[in-house]
N, C-alpha and C. Protein backbone atom coordinates (compact mmCIF):
# COMPACT_ATOMS: atom_id res chain seq x y z
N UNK A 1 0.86 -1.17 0.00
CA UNK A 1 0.00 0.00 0.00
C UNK A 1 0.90 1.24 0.00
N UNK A 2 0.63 2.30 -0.87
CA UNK A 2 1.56 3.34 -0.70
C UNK A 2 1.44 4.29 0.30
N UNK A 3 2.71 5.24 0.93
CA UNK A 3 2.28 6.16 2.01
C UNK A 3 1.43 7.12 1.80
N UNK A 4 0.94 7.54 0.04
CA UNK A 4 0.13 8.20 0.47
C UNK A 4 -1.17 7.74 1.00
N UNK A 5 -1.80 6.43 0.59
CA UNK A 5 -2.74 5.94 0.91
C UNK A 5 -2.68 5.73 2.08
N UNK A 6 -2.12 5.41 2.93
CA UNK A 6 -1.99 5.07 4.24
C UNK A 6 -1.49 6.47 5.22
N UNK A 7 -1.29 7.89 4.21
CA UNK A 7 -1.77 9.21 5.04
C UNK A 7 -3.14 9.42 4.57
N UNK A 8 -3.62 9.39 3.83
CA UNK A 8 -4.96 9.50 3.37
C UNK A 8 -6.12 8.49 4.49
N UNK A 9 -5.77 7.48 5.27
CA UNK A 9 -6.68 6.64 5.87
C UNK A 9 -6.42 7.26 7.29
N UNK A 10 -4.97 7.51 7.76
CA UNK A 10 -5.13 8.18 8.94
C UNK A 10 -5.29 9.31 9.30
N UNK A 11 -5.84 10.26 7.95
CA UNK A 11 -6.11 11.66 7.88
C UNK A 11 -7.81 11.52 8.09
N UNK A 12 -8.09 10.20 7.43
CA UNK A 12 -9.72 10.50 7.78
C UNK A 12 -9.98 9.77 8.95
N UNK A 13 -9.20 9.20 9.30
CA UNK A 13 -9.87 8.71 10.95
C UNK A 13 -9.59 9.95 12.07
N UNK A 14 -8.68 10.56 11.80
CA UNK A 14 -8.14 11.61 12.60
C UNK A 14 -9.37 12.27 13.09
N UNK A 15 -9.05 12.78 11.52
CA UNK A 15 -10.68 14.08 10.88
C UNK A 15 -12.13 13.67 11.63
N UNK A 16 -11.84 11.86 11.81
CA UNK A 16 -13.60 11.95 12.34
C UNK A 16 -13.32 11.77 13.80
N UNK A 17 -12.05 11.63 14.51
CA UNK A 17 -11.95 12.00 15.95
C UNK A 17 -12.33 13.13 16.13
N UNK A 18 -11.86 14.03 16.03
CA UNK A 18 -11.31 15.46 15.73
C UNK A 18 -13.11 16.11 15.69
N UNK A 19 -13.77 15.71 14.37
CA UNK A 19 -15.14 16.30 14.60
C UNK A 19 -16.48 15.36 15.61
N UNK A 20 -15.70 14.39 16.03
CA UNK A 20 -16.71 13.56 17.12
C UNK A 20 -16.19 14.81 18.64
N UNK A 21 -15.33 14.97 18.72
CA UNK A 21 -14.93 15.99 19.86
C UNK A 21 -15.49 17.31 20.18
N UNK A 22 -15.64 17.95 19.10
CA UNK A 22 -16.18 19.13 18.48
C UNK A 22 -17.51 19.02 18.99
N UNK A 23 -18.23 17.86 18.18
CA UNK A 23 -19.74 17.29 18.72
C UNK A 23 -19.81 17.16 20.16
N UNK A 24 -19.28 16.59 20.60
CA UNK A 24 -19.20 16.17 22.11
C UNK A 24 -19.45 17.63 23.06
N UNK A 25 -17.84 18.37 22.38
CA UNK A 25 -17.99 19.62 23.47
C UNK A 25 -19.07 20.54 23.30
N UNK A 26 -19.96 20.49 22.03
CA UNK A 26 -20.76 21.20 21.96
C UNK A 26 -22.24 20.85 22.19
N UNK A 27 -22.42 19.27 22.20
CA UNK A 27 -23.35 19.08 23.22
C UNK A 27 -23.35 19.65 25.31
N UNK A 28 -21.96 19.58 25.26
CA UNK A 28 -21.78 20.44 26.87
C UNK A 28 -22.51 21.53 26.64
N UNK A 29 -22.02 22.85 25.97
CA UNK A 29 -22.45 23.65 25.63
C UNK A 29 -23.88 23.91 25.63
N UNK A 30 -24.36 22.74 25.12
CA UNK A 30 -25.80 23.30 24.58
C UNK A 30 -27.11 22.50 25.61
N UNK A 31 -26.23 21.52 26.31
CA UNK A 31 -27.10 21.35 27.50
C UNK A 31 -26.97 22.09 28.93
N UNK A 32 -25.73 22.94 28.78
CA UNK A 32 -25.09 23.41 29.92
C UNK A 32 -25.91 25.05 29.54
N UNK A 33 -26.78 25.44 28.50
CA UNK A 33 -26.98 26.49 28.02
C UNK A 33 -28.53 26.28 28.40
N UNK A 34 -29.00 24.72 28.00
CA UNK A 34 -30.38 25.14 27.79
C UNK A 34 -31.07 24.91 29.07
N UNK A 35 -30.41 24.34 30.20
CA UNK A 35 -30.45 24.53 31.38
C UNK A 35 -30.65 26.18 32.09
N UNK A 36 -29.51 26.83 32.09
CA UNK A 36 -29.23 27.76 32.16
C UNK A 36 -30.70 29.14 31.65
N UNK A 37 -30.52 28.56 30.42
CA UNK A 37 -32.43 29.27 29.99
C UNK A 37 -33.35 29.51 30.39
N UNK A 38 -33.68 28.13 30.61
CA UNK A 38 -34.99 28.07 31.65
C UNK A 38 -34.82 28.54 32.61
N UNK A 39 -33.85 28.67 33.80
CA UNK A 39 -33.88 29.15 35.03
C UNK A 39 -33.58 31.32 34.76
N UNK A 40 -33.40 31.62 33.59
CA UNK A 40 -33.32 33.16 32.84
C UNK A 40 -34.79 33.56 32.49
N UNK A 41 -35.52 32.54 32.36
CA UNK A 41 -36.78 33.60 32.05
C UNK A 41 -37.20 33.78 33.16
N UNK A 42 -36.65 33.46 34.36
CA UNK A 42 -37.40 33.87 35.72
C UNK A 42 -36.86 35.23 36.22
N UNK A 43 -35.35 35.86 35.18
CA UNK A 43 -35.43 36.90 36.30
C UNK A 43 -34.21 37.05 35.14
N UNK A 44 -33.06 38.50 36.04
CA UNK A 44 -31.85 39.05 35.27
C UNK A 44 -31.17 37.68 35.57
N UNK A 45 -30.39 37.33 34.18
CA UNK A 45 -29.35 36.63 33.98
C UNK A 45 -27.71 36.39 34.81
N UNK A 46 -27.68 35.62 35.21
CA UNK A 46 -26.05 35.79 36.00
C UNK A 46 -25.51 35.10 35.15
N UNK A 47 -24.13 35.32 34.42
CA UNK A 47 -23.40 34.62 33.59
C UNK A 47 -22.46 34.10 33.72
N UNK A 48 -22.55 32.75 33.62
CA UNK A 48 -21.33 32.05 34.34
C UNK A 48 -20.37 31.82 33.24
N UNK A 49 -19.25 31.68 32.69
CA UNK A 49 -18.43 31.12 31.67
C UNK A 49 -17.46 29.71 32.40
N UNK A 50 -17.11 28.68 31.01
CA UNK A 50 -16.72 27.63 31.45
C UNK A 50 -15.55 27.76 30.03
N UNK A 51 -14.38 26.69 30.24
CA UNK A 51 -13.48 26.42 29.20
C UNK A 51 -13.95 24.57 28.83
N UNK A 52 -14.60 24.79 28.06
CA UNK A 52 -15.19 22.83 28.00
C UNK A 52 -14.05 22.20 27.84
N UNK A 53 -12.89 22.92 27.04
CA UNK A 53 -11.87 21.47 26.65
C UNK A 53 -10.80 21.44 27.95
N UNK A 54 -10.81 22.49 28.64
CA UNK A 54 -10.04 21.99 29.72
C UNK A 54 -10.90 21.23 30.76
N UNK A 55 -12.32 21.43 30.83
CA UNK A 55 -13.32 20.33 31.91
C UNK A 55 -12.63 19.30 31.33
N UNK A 56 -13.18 18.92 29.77
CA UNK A 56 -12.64 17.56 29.15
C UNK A 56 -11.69 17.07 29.13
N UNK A 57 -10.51 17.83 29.30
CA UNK A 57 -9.12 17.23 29.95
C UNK A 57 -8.96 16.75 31.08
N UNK A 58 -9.52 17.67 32.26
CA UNK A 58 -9.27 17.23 33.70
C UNK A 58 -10.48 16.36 34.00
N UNK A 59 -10.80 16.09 33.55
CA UNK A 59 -12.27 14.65 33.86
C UNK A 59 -10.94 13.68 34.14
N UNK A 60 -11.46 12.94 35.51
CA UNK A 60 -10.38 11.98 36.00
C UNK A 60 -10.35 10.59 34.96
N UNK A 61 -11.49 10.80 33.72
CA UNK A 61 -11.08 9.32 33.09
C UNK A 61 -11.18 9.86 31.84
N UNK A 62 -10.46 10.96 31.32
CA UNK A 62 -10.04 11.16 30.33
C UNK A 62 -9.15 10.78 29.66
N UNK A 63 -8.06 10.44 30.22
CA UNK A 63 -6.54 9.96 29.97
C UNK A 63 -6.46 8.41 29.68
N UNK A 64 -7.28 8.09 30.21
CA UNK A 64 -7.77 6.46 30.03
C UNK A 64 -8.52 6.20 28.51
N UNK A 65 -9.70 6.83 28.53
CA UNK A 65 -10.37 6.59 27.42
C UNK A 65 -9.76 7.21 26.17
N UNK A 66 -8.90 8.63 26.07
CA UNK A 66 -7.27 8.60 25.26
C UNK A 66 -6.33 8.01 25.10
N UNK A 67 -6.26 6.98 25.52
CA UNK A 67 -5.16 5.87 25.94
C UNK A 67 -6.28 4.60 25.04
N UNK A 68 -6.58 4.50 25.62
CA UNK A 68 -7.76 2.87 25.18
C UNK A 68 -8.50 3.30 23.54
N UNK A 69 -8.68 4.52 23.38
CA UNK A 69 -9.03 4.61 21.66
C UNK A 69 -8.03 5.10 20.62
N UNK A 70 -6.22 5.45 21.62
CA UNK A 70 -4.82 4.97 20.62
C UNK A 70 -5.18 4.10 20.25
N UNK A 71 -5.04 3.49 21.97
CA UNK A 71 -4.65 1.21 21.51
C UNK A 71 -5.31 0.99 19.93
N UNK A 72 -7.07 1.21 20.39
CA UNK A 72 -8.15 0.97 19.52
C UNK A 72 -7.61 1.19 17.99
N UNK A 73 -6.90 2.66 17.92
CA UNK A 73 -6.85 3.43 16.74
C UNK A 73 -5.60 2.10 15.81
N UNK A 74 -4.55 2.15 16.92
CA UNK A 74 -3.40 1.63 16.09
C UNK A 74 -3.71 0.34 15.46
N UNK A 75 -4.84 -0.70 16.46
CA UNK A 75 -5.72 -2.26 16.16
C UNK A 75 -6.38 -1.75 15.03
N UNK A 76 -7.15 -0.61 14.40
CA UNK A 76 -7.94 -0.65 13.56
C UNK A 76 -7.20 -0.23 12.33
N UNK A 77 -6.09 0.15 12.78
CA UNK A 77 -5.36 1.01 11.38
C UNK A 77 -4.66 -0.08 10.76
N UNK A 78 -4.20 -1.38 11.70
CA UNK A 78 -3.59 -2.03 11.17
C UNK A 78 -4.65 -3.28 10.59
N UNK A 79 -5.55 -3.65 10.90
CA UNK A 79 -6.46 -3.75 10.48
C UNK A 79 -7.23 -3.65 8.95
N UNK A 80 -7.20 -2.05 8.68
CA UNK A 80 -7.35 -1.65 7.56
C UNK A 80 -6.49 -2.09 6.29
N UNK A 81 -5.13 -1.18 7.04
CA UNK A 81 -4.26 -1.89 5.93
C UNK A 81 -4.15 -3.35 5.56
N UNK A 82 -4.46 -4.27 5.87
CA UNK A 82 -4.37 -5.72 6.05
C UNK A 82 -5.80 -5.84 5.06
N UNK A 83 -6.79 -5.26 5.49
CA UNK A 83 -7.61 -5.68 4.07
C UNK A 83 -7.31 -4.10 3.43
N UNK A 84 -6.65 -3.76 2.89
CA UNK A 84 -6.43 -2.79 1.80
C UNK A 84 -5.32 -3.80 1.18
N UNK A 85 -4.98 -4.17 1.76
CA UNK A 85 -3.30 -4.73 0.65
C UNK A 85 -4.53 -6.06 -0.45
N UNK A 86 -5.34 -6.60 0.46
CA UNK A 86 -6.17 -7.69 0.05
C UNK A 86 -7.04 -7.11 -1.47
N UNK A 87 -7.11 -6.00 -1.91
CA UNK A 87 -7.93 -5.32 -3.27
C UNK A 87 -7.57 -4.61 -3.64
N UNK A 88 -7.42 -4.33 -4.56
CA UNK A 88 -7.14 -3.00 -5.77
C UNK A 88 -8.51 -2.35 -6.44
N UNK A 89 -8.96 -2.86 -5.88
CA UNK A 89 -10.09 -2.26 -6.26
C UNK A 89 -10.56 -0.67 -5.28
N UNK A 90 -10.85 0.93 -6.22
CA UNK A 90 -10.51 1.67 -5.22
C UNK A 90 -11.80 2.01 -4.33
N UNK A 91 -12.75 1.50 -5.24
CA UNK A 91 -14.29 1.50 -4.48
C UNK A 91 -14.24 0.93 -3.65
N UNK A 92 -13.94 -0.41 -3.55
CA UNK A 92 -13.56 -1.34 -2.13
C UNK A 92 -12.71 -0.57 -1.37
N UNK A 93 -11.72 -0.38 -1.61
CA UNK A 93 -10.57 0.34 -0.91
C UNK A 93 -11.52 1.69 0.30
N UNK A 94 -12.49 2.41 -1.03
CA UNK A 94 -13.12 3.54 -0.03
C UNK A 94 -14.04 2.86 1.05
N UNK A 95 -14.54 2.10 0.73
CA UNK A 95 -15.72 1.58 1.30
C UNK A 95 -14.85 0.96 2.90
N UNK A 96 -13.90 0.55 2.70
CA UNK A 96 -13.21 -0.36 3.85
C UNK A 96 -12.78 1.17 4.68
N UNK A 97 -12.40 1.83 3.81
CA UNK A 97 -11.63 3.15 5.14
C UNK A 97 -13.16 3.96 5.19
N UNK A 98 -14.02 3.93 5.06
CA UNK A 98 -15.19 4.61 5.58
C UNK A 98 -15.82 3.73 6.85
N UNK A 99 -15.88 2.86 6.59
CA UNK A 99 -16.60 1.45 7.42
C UNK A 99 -15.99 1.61 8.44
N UNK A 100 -14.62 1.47 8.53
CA UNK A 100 -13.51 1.21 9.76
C UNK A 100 -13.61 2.49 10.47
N UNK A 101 -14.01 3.79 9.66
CA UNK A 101 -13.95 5.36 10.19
C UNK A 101 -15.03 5.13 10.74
N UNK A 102 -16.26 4.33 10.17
CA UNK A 102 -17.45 4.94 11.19
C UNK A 102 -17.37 3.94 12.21
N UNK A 103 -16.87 2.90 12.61
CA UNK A 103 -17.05 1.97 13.81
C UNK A 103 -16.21 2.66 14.63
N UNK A 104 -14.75 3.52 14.21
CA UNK A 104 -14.31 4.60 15.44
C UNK A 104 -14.98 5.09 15.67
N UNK A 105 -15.67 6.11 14.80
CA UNK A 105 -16.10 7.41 15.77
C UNK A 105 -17.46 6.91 16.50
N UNK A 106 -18.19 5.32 16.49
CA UNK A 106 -19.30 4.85 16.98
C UNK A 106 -18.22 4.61 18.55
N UNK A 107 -16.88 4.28 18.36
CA UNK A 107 -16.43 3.98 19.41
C UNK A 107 -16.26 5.19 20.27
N UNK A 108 -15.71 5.69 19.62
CA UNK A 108 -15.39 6.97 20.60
C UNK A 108 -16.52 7.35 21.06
N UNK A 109 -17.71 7.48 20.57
CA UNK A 109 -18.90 8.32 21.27
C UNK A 109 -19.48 7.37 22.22
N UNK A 110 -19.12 5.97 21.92
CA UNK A 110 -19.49 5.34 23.12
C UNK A 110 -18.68 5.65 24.36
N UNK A 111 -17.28 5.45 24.08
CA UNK A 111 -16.50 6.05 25.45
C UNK A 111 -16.82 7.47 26.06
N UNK A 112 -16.69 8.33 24.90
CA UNK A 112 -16.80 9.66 25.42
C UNK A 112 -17.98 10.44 25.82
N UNK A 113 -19.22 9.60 25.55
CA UNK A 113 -20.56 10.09 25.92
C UNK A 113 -20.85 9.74 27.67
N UNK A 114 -20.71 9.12 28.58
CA UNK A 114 -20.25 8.96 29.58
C UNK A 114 -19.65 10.27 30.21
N UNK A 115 -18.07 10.49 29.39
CA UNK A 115 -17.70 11.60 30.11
C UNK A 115 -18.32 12.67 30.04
N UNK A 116 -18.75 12.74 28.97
CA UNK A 116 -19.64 13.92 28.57
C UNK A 116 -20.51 14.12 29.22
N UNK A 117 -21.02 13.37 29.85
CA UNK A 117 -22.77 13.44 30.59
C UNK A 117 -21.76 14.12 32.19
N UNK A 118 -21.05 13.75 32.18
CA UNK A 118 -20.49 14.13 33.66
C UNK A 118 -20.21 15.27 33.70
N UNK A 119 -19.58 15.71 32.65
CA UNK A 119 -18.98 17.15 32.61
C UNK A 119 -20.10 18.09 32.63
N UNK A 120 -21.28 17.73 32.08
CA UNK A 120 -22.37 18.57 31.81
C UNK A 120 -23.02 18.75 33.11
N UNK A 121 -23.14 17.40 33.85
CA UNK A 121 -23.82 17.48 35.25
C UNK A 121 -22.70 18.11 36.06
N UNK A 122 -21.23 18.38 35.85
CA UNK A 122 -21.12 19.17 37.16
C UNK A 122 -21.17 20.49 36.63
N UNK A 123 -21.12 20.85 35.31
CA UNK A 123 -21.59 22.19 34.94
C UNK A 123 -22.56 22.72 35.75
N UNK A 124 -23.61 21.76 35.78
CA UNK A 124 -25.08 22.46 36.23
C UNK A 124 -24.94 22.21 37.75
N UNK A 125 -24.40 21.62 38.25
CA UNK A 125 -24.50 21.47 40.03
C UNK A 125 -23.55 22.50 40.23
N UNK A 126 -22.10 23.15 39.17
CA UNK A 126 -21.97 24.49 39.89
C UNK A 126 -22.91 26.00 39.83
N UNK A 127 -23.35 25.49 38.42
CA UNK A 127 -24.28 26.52 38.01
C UNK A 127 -25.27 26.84 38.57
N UNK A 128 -25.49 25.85 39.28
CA UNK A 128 -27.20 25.63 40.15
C UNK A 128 -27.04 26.30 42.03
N UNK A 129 -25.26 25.85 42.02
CA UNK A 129 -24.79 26.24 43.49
C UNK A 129 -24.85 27.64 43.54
N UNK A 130 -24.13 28.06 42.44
CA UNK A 130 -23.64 30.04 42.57
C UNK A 130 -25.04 30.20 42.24
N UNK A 131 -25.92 30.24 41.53
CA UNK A 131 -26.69 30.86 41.35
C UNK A 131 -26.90 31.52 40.11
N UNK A 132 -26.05 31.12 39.17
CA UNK A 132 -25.85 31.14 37.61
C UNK A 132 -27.29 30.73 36.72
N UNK A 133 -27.57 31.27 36.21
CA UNK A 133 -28.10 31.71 35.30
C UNK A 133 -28.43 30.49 33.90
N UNK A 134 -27.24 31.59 33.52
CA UNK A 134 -26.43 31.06 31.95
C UNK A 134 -25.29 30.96 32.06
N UNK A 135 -24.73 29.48 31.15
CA UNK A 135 -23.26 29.46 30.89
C UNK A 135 -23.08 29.28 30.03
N UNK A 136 -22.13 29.70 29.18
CA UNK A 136 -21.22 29.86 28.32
C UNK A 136 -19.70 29.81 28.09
N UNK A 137 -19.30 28.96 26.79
CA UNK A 137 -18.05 28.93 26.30
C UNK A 137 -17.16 30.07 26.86
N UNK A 138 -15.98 30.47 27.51
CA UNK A 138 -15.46 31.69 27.61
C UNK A 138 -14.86 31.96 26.19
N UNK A 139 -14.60 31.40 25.12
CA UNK A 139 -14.13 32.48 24.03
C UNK A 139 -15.69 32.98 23.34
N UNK A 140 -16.59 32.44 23.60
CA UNK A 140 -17.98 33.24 23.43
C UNK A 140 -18.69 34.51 23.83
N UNK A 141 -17.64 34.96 25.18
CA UNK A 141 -18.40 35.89 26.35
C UNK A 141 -17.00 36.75 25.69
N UNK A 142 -17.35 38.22 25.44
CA UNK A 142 -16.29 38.69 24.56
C UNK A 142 -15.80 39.87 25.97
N UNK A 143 -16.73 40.09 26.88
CA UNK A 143 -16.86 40.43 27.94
C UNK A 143 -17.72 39.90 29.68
N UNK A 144 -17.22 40.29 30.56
CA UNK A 144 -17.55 39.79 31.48
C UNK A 144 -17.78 37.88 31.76
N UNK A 145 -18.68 37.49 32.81
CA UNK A 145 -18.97 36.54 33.24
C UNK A 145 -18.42 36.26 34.29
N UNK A 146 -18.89 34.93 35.36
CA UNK A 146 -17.87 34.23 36.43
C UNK A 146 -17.61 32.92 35.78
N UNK A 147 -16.02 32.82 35.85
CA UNK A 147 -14.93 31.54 35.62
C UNK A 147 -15.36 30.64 36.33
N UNK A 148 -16.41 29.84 35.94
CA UNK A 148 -17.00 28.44 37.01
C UNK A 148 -15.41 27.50 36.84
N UNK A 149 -14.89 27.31 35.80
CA UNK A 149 -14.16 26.13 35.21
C UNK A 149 -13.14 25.64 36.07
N UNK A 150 -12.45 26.35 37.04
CA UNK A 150 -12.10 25.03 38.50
C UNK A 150 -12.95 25.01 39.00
N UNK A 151 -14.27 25.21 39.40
CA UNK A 151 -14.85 25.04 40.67
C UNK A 151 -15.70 23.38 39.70
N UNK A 152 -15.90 23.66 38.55
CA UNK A 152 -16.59 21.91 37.35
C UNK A 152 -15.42 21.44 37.67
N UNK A 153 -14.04 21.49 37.63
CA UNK A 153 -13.54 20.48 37.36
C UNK A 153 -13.37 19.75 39.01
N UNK A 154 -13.35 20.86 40.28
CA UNK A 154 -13.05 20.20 41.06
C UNK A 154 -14.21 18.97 41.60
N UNK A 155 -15.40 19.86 40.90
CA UNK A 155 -16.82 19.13 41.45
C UNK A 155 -16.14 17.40 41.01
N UNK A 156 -16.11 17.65 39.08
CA UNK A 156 -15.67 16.38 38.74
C UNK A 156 -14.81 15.60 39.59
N UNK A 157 -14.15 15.87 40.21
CA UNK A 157 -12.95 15.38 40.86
C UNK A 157 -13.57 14.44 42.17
N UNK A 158 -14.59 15.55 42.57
CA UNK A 158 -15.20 14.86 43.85
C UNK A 158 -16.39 13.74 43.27
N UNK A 159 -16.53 14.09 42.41
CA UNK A 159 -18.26 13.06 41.70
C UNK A 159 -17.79 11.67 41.06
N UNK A 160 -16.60 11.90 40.46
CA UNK A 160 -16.77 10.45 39.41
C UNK A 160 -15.13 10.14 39.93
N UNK A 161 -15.40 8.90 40.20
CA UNK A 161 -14.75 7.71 40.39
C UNK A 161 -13.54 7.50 38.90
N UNK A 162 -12.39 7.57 39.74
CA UNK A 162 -11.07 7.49 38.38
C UNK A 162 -10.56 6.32 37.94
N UNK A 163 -11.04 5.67 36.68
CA UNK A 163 -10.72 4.24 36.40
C UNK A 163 -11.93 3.27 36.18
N UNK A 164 -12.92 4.49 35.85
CA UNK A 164 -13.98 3.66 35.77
C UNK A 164 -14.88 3.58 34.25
N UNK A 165 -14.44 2.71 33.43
CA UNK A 165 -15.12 3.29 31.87
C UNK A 165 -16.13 2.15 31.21
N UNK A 166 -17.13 2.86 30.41
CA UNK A 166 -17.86 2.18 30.30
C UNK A 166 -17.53 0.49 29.17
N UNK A 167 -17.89 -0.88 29.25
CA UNK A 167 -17.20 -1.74 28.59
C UNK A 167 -17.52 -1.53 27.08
């Protein structure tokens, strides 16, 4: 198989990590928002701001489930190539690096939906503690807000159990 083909297969698995993440942090966002809503039509807004990709870093089983979908990545890449060398055919060829791309990113959202639900719930148990409002992305808030984002990560710290991922 040539290297470009084999940058071309780990450019699109990358690409669909890369936008499964995107998805992920912006489901935080948008449940950590629409929360936040409902408790705004009751009165003036308090605005809390959060950094999602550093929650998503310091989640105590982040490093694990980055670790366990390498392993995954390097098993599937080699994988691929092993039936790519098997056809010349380039329709087959696409069809095998699409197939293998979507059972990652089915993987990853299985691992990472878990963390995700956590990060979102301690969003809202700080949001719900101060008395916040609305939260928002901080490169979104071009001014003001309160920096919840140690007080989520420490919540995380105290809420979820480190070493614990779903099978």
């Amino acid at each position: 198989m040539s290297s470009e083909r084999m940058l071309l297969n780990r450019a699109m698995l990358s690409r669909g990590i890369i936008l499964l993440k995107k998805a992920l942090l912006a489901g935080l966002l948008s449940a950590a928002f629409t929360v936040a809503t409902a408790d705004a039509a009751r009165g003036a807004d308090t605005v809390g701001v959060v950094e999602t990709q550093k929650i998503l870093y310091q989640h105590p089983n982040f490093e694990l489930v980055a670790k366990q979908m390498g392993e995954r990545g390097r098993r599937k890449e080699a994988e691929i190539q092993a039936a790519l060398e098997k056809t010349t055919d380039p329709d087959e060829q696409r069809r095998i690096v699409e197939e293998n791309a979507r059972e990652m990113r089915a993987e990853e959202a299985r691992l990472m939906t878990p963390i995700d639900r956590e990060c979102q719930d301690a969003v809202r148990t700080v949001a719900q503690k101060r008395k916040i409002t609305v939260v928002l992305e901080k490169t979104s808030a071009y001014y003001g807000g309160t920096d919840i984002t140690e007080e989520v990560i420490r919540q995380l710290r105290a809420t979820v159990k480190k070493g614990e991922l779903p099978k």
